[in-house]
C-alpha atoms as a PDB file:
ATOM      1  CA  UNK A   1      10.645  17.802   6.630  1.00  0.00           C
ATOM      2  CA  UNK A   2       9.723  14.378   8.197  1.00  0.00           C
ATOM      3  CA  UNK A   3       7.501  14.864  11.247  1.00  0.00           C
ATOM      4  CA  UNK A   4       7.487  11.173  12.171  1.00  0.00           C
ATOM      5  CA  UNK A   5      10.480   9.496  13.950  1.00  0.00           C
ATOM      6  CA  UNK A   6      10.843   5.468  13.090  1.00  0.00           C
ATOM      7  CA  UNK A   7       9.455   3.328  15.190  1.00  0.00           C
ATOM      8  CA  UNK A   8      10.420   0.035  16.595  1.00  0.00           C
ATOM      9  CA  UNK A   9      10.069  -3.037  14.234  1.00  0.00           C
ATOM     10  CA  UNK A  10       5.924  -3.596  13.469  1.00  0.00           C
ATOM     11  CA  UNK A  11       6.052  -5.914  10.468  1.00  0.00           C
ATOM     12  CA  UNK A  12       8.459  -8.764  10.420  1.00  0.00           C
ATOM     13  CA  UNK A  13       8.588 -11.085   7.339  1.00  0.00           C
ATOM     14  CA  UNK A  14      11.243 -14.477   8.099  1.00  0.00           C
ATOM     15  CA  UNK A  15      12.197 -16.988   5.387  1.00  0.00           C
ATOM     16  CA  UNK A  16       9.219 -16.082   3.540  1.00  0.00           C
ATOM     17  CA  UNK A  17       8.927 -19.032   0.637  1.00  0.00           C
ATOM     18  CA  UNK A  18       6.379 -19.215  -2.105  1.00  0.00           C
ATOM     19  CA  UNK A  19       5.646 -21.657  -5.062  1.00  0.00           C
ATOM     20  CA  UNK A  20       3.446 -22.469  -7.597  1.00  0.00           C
ATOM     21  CA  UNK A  21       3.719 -25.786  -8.792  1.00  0.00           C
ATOM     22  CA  UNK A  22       7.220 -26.030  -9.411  1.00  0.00           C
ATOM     23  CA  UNK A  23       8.103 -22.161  -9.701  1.00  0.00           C
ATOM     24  CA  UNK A  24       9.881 -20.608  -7.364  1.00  0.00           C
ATOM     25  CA  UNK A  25       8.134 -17.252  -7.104  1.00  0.00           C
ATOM     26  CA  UNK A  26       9.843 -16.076  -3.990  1.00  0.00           C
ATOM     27  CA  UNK A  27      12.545 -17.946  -1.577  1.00  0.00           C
ATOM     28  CA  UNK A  28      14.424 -17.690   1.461  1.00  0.00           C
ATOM     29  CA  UNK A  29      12.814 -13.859   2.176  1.00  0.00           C
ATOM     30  CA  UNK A  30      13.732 -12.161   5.253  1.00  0.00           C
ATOM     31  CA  UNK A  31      13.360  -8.652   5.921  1.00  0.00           C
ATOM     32  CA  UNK A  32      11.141  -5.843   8.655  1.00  0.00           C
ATOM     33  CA  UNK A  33       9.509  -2.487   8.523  1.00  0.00           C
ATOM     34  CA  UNK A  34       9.742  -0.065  10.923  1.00  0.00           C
ATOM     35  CA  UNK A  35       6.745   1.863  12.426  1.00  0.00           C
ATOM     36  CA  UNK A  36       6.355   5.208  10.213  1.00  0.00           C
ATOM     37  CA  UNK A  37       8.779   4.463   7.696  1.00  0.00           C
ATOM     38  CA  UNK A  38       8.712   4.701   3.861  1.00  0.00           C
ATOM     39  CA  UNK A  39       9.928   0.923   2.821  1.00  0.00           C
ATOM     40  CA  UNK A  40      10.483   0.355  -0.743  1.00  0.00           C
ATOM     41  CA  UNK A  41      10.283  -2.841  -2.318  1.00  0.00           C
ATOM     42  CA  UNK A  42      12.124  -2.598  -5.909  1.00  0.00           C
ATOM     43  CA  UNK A  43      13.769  -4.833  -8.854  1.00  0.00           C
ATOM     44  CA  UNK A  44      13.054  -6.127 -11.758  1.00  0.00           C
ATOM     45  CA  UNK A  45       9.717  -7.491 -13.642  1.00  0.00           C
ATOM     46  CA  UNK A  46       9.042 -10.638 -12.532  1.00  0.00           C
ATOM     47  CA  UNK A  47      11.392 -10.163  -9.298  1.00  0.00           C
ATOM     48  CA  UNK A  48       8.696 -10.892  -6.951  1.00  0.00           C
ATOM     49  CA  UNK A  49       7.561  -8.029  -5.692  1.00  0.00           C
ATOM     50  CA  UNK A  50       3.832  -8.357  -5.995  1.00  0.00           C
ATOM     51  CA  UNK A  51       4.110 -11.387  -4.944  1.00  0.00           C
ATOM     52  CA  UNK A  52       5.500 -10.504  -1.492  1.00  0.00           C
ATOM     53  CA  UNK A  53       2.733  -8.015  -1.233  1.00  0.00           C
ATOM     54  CA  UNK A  54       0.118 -10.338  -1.977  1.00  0.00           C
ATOM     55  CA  UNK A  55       1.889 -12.794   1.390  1.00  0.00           C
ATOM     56  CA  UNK A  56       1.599 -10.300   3.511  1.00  0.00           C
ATOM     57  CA  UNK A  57      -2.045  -8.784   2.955  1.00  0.00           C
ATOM     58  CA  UNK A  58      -3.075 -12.732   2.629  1.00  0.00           C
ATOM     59  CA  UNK A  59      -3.894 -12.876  -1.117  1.00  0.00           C
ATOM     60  CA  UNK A  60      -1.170 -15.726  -1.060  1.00  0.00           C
ATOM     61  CA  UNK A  61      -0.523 -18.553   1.547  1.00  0.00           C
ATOM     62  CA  UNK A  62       3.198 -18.802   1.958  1.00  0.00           C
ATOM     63  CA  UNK A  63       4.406 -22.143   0.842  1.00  0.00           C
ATOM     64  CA  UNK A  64       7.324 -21.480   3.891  1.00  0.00           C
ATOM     65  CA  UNK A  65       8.468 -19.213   6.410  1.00  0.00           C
ATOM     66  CA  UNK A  66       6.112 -16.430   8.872  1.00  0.00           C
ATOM     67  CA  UNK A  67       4.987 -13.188   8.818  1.00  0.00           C
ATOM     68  CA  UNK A  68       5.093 -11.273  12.023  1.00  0.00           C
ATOM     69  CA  UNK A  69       2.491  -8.555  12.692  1.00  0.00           C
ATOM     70  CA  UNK A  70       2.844  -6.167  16.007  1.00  0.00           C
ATOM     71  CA  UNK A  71       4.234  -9.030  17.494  1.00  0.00           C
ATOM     72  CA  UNK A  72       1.893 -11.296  16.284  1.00  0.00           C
ATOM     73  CA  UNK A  73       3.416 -14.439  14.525  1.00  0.00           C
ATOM     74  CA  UNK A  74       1.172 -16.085  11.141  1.00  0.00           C
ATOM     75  CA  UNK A  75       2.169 -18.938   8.920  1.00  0.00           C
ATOM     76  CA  UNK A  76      -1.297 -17.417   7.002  1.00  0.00           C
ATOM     77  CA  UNK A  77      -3.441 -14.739   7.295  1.00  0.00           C
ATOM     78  CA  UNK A  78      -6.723 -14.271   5.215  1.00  0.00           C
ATOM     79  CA  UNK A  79      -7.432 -10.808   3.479  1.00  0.00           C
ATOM     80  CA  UNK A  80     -10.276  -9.983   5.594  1.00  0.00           C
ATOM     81  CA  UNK A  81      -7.990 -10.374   8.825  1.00  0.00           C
ATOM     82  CA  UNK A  82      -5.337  -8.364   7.423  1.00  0.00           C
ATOM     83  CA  UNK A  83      -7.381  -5.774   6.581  1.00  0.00           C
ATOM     84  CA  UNK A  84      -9.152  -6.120  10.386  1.00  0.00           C
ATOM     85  CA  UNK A  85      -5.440  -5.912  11.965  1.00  0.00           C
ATOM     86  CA  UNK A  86      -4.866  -2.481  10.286  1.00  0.00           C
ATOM     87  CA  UNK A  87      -3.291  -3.349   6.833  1.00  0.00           C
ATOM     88  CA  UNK A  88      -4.783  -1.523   3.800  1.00  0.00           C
ATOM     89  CA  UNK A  89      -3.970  -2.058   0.271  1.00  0.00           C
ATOM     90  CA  UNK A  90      -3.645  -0.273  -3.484  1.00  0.00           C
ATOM     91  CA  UNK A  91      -3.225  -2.234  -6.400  1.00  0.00           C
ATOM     92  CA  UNK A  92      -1.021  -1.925  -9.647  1.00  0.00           C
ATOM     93  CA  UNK A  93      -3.938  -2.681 -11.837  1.00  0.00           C
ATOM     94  CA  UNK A  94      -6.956  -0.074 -10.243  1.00  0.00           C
ATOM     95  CA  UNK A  95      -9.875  -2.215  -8.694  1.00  0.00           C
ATOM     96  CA  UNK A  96     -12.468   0.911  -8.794  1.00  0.00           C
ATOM     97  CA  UNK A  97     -16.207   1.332  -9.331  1.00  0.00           C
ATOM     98  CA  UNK A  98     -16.124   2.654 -12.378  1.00  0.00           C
ATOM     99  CA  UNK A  99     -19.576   3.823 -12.607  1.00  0.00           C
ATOM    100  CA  UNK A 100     -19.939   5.047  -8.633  1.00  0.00           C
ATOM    101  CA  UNK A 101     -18.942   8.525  -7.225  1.00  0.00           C
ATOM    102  CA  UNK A 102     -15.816   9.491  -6.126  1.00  0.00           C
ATOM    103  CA  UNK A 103     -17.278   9.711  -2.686  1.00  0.00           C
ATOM    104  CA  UNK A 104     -19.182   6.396  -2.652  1.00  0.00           C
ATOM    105  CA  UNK A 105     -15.823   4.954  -4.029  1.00  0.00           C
ATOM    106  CA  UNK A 106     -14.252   5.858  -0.908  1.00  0.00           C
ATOM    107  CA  UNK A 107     -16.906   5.021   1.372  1.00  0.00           C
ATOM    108  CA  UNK A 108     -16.628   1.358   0.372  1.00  0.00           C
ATOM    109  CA  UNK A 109     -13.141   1.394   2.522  1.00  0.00           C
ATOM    110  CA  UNK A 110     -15.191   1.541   5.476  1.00  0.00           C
ATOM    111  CA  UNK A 111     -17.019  -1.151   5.129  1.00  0.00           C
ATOM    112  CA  UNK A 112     -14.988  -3.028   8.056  1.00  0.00           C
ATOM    113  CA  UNK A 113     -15.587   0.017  10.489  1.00  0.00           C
ATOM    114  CA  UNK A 114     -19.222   0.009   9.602  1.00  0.00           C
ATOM    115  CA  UNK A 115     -21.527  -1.599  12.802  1.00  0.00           C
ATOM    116  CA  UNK A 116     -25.061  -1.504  12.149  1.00  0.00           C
ATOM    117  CA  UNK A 117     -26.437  -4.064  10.159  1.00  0.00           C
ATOM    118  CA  UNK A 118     -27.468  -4.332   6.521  1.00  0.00           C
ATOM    119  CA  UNK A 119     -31.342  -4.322   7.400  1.00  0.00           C
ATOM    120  CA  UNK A 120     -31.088  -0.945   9.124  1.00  0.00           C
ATOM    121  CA  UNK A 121     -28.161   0.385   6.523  1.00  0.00           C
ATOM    122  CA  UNK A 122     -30.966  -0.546   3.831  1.00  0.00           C
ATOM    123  CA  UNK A 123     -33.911   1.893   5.770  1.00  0.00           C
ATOM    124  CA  UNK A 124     -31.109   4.420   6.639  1.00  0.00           C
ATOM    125  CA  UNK A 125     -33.465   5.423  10.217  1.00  0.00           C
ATOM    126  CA  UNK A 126     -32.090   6.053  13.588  1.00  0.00           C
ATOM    127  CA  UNK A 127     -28.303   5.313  14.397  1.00  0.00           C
ATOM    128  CA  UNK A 128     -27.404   3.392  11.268  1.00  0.00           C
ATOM    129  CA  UNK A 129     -27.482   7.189   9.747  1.00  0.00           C
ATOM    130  CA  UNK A 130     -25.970   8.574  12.444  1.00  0.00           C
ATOM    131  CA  UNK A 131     -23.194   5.993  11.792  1.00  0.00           C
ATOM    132  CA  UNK A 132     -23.331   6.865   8.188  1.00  0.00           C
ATOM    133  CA  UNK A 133     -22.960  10.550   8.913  1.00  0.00           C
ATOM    134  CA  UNK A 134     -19.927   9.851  10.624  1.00  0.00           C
ATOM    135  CA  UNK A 135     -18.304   8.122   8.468  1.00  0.00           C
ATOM    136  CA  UNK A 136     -19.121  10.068   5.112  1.00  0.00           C
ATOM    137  CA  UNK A 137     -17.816  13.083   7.660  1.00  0.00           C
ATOM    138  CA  UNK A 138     -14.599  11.187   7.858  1.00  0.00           C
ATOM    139  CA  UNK A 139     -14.290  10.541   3.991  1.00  0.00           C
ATOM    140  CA  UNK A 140     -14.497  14.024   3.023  1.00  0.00           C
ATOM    141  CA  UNK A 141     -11.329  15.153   5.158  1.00  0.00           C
ATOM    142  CA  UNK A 142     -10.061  12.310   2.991  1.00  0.00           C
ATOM    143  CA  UNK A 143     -11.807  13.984  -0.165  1.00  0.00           C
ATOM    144  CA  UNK A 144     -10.011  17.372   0.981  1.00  0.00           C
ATOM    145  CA  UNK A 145      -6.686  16.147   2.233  1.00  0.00           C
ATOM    146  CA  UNK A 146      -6.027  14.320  -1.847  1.00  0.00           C
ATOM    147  CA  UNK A 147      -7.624  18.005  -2.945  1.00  0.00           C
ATOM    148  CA  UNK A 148     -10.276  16.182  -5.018  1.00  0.00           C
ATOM    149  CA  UNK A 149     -13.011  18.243  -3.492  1.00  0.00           C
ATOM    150  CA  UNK A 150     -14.283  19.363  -7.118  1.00  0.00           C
ATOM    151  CA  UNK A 151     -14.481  15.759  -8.774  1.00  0.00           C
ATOM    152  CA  UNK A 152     -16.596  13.749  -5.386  1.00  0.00           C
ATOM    153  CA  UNK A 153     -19.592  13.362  -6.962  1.00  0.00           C
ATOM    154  CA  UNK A 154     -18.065  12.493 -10.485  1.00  0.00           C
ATOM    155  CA  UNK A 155     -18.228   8.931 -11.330  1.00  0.00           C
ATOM    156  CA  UNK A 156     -14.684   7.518 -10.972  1.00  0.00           C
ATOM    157  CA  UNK A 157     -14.622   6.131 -14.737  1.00  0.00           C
ATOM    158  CA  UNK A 158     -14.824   9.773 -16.381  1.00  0.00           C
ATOM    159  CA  UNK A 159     -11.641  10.789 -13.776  1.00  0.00           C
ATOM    160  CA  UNK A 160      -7.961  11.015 -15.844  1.00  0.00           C
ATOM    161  CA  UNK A 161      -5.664   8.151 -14.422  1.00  0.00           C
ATOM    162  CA  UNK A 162      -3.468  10.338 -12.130  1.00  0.00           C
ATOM    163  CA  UNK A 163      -6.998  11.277  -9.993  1.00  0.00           C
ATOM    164  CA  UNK A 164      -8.015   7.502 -10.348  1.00  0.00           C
ATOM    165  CA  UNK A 165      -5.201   6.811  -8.449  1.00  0.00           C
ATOM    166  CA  UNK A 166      -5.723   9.191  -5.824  1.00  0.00           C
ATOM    167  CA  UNK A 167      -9.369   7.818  -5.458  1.00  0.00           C
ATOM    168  CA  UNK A 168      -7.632   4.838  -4.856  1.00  0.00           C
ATOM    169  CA  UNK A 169      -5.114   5.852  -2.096  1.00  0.00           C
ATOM    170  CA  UNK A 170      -8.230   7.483  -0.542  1.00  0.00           C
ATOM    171  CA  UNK A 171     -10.210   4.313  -0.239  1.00  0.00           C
ATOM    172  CA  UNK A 172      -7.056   2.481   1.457  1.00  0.00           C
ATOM    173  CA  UNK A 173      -6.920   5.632   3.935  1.00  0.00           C
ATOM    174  CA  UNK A 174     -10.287   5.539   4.827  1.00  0.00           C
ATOM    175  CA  UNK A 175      -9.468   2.380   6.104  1.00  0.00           C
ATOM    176  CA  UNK A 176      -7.262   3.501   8.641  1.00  0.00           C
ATOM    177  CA  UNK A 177      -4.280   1.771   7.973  1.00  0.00           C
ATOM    178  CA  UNK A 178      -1.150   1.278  10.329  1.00  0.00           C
ATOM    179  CA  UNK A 179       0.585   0.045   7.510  1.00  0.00           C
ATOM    180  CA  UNK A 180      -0.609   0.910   4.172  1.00  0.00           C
ATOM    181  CA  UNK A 181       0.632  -0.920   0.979  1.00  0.00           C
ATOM    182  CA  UNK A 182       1.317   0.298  -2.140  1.00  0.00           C
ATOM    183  CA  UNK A 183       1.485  -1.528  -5.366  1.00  0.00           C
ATOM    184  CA  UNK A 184       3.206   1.118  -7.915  1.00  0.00           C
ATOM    185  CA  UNK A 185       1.229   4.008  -7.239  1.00  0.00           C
ATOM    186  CA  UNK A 186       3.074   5.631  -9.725  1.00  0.00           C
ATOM    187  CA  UNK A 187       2.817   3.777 -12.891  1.00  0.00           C
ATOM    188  CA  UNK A 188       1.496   5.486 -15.894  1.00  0.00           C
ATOM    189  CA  UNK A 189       1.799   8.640 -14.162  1.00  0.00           C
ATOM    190  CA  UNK A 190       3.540  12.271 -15.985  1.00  0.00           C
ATOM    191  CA  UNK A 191       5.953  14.108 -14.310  1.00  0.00           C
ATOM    192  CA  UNK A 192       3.384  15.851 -12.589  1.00  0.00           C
ATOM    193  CA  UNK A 193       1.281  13.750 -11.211  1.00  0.00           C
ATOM    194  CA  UNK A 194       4.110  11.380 -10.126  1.00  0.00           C
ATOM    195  CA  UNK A 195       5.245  14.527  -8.065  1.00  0.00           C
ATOM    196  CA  UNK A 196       1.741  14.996  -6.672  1.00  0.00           C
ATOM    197  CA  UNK A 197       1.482  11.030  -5.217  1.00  0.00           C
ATOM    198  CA  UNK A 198       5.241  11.704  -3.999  1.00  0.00           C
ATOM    199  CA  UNK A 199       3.807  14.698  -2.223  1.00  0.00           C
ATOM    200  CA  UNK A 200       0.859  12.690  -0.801  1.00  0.00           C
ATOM    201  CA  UNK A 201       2.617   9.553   0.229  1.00  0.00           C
ATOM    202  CA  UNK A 202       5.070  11.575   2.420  1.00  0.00           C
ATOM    203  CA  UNK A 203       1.622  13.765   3.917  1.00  0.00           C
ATOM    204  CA  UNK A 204       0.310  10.211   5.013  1.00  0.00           C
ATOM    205  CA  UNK A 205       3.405   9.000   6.227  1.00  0.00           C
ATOM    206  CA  UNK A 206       3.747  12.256   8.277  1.00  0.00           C
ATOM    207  CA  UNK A 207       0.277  13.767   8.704  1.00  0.00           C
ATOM    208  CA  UNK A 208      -1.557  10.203   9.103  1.00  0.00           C
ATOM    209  CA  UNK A 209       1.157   8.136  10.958  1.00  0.00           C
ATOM    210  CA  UNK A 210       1.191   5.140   8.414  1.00  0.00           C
ATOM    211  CA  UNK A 211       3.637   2.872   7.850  1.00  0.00           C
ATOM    212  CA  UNK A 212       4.130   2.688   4.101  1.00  0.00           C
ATOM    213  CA  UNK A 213       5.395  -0.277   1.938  1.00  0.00           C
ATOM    214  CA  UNK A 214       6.059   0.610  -1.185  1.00  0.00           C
ATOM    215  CA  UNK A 215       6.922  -1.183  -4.900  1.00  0.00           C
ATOM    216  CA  UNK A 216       8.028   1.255  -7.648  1.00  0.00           C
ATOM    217  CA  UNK A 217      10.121   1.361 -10.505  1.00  0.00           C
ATOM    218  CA  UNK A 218      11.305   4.997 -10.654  1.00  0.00           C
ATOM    219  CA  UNK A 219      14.388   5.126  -9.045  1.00  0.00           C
ATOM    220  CA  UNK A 220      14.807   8.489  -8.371  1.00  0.00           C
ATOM    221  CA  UNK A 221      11.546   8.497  -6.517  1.00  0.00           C
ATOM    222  CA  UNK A 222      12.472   5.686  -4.248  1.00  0.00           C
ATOM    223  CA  UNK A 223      15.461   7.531  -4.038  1.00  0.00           C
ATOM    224  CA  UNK A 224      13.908  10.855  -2.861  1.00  0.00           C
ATOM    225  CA  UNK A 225      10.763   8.898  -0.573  1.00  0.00           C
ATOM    226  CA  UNK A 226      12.211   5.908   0.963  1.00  0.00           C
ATOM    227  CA  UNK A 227      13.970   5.204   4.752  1.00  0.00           C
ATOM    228  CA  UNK A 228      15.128   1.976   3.716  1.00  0.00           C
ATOM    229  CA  UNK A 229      15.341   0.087   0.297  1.00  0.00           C
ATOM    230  CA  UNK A 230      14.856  -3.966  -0.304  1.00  0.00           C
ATOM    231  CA  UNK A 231      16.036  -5.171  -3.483  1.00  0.00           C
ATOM    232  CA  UNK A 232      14.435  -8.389  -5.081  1.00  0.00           C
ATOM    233  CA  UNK A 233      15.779 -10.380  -8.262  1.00  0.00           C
ATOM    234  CA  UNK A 234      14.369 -13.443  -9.811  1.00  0.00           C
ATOM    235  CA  UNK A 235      12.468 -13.891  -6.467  1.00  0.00           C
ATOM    236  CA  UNK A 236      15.423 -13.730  -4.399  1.00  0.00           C
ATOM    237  CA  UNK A 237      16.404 -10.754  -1.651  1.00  0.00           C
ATOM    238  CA  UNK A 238      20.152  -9.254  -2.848  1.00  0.00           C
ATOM    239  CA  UNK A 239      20.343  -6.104  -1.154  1.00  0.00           C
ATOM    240  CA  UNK A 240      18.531  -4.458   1.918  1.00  0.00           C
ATOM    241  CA  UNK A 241      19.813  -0.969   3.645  1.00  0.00           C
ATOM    242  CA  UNK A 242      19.240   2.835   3.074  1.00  0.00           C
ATOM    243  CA  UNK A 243      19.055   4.048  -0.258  1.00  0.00           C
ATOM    244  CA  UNK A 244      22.190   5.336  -1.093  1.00  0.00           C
ATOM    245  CA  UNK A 245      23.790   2.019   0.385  1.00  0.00           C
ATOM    246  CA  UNK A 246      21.615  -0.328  -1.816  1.00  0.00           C
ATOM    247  CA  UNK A 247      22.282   2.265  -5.192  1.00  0.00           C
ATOM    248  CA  UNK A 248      26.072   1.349  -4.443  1.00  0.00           C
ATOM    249  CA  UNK A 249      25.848  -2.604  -3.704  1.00  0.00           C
ATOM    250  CA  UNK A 250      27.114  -4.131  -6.806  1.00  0.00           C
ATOM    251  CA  UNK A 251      25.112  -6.851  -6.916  1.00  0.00           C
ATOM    252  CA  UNK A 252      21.836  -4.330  -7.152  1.00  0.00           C
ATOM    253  CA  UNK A 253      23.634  -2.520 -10.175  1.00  0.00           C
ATOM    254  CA  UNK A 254      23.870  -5.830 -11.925  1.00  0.00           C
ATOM    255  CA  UNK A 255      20.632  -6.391 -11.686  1.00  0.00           C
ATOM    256  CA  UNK A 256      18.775  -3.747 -11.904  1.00  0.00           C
ATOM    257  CA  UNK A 257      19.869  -0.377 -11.505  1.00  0.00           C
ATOM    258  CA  UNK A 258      22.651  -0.727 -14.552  1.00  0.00           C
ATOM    259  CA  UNK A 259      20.156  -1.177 -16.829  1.00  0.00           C
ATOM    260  CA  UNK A 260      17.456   1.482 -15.657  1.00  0.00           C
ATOM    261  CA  UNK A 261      20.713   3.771 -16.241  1.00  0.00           C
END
């Protein structure tokens, strides 16, 4: 049962254009997210939905259009200020430490909460380990919430994929999103795990408060997770609504959901 009631509108993307060169990657894209919703972002390969993921947490300038943040309007917005407004990030492809801890993998998703400078992190005396303390405190109710308590001082690199992935989710919490996006968490997953991250994604939607964007290809997840569906094909928006709306819009089954069934 969802805990969290949706919110009023706290990401607003409007006419969102982007190009390289002469490719249109994305065009004419207009859509929100509501505060504590799931909001899936789905279609094709190549439809454009990294893309729009990588305008709004500033990995890509827009080439047209705005992206509206708790009211706040940006043509632009650099990673580093995304992340500082409350936006936290997984990735498709994982961007771990392979050879660091589970723990200190984690811990690197503080870095923008961390005060004390990098003279007194180095000699780890007086309140730069008090700060420390706090903060490792906070990363294992992370550790405990994703029920990775046994692997946190394994190196990440000797983890199976499915716990990579959690590691991964756990770095972007530790941030403390508002909104948190979510680049396929489920990709390469079994059964199983799949039905683990559905599990967890749902717990930090209702348990932490974020907002979640999400892109994945299995339907009957986005089916099952999301509050509201936007459908993207060849870098163009052709269907936005609930889920069982967007399933039945024709031009969606065209594209897309005729041929994953």
């Amino acid at each position: 049962m969802r805990t969290q009631s949706i919110g009023d509108v706290i990401l607003d993307v409007k006419n969102l254009s982007l190009r390289f060169g002469g490719v249109k990657a994305l065009t004419d894209i207009s859509f929100d997210v509501r505060e504590h919703e799931i909001r899936a972002i789905i279609g094709p390969n190549g439809a454009g939905k990294s893309s729009m993921l990588n305008c709004i947490n500033g990995v890509y300038t827009p080439s047209e259009g705005s992206i509206t943040f708790r009211g706040q309007t940006f043509s632009h917005m650099n990673s580093r200020q995304v992340a500082e407004m409350g936006v936290a990030r997984t990735f498709q492809n994982l961007a771990l430490f392979k050879g660091m801890s589970v723990i200190d993998n984690i811990m690197t998703g503080r870095n923008l909460k961390i005060k004390s400078n990098l003279l007194m992190q180095a000699l780890h005396v007086g309140p730069a380990a008090r700060e420390e303390a706090r903060h490792r405190e906070f990363v294992e109710h992370i550790i405990d919430f994703l029920e990775i308590q046994a692997y946190r001082k394994t190196p990440v690199g000797q983890l199976p994929y499915g716990l990579q992935k959690r590691v991964d989710l756990g770095r972007a919490l530790a941030m403390e999103p508002q909104v948190l996006l979510l680049d396929e968490p489920m990709a390469g997953m079994n059964v199983e795990e799949k039905q683990d991250m559905c599990r967890f994604i749902l717990d930090v939607n209702d348990e932490y408060g974020a907002t979640i964007v999400l892109i994945e290809h299995d339907m009957g997840v986005v089916m099952d997770i999301s509050d509201r569906v936007v459908v993207l094909d060849y870098g163009k928006k052709i269907g936005d609504g609930e889920p069982l709306a967007v399933r039945a819009n024709p031009d969606v089954i065209r594209a897309y959901l005729g041929n994953a069934h």
